[in-house]
Protein backbone atom coordinates (compact mmCIF):
# COMPACT_ATOMS: atom_id res chain seq x y z
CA UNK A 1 0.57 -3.23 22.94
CA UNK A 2 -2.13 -1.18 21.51
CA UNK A 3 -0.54 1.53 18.54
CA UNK A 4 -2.54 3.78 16.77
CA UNK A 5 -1.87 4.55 13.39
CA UNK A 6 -4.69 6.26 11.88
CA UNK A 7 -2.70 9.20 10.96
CA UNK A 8 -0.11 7.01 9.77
CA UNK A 9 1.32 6.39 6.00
CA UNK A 10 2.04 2.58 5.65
CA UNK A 11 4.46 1.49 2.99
CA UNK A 12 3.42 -2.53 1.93
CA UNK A 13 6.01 -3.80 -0.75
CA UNK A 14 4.90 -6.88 -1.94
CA UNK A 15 1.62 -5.64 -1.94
CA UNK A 16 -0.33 -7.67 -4.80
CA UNK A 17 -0.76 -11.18 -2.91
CA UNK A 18 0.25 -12.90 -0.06
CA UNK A 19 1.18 -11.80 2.94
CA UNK A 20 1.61 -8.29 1.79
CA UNK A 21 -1.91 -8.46 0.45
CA UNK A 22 -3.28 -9.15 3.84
CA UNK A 23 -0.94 -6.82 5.62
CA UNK A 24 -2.58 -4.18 3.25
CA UNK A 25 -6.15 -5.03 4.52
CA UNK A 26 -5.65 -5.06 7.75
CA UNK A 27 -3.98 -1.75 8.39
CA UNK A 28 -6.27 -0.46 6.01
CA UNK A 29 -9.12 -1.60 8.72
CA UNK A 30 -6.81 0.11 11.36
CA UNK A 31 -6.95 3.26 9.73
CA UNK A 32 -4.06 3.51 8.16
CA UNK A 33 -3.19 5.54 4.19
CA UNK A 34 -1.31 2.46 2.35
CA UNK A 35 0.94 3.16 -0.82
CA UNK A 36 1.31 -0.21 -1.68
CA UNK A 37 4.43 -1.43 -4.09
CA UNK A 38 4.36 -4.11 -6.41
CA UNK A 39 5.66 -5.16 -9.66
CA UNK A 40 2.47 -6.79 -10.47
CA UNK A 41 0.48 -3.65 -11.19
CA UNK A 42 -2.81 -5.46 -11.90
CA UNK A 43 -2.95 -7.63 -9.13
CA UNK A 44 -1.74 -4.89 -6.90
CA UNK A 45 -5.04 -2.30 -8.18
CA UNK A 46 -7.13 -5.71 -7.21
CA UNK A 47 -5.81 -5.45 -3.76
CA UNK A 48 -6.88 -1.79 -3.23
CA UNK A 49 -10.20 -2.46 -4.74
CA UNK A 50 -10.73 -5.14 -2.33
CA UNK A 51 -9.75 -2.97 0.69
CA UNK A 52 -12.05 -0.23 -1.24
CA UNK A 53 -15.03 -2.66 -1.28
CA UNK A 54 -15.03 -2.83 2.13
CA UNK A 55 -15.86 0.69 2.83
CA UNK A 56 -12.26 2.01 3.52
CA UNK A 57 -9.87 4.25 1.67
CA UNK A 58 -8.30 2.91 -1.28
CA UNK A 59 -4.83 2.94 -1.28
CA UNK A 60 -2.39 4.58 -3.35
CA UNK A 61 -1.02 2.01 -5.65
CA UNK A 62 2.60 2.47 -7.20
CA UNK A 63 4.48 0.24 -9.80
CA UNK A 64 7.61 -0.70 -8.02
CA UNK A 65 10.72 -3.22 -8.41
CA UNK A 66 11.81 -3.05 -4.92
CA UNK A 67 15.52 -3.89 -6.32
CA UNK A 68 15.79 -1.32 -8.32
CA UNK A 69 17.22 1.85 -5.63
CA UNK A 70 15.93 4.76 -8.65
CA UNK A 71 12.30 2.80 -8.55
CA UNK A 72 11.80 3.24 -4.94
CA UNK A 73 12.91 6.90 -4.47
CA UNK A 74 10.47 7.23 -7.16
CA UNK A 75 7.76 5.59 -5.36
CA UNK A 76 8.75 7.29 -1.88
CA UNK A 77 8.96 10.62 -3.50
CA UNK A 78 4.80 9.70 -4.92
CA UNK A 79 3.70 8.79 -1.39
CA UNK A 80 5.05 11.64 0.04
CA UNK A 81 3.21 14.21 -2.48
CA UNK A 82 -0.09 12.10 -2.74
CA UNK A 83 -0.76 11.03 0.60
């Protein structure tokens, strides 16, 4: 099944390494705005200047503990004004 989500706004927690890391790419590729969450700031802005190097829009990046509930309306309530 073929989806199109160019004019899409994808939300990656885990977003610094691993799996979310690649997940970030490769929508990124399809088209997609990322606001990636992580609590790893650092490695997080590496990921978005990876998926920047390759020619695509660099994501928004947002310092997140995905635990903490006030955190993550934070970060929802940044994606939704910046993207």
């Amino acid at each position: 099944m073929n989806i199109d989500i160019s004019k899409k706004v994808v939300v990656i927690t885990g977003a610094a390494k691993g799996i979310g890391s690649v997940l970030a790419k490769r929508f990124a590729q399809e088209g997609a705005k990322l606001s990636l969450f992580d609590i790893d700031l650092k490695k997080q802005k590496a990921t978005a200047n990876s998926i920047s190097k390759l020619g695509l829009k660099e994501p928004l990046t947002i310092k997140c503990d995905v635990s903490m509930e006030k955190q993550v309306k934070n970060a929802i309530d940044k994606t939704q004004c910046d993207t």
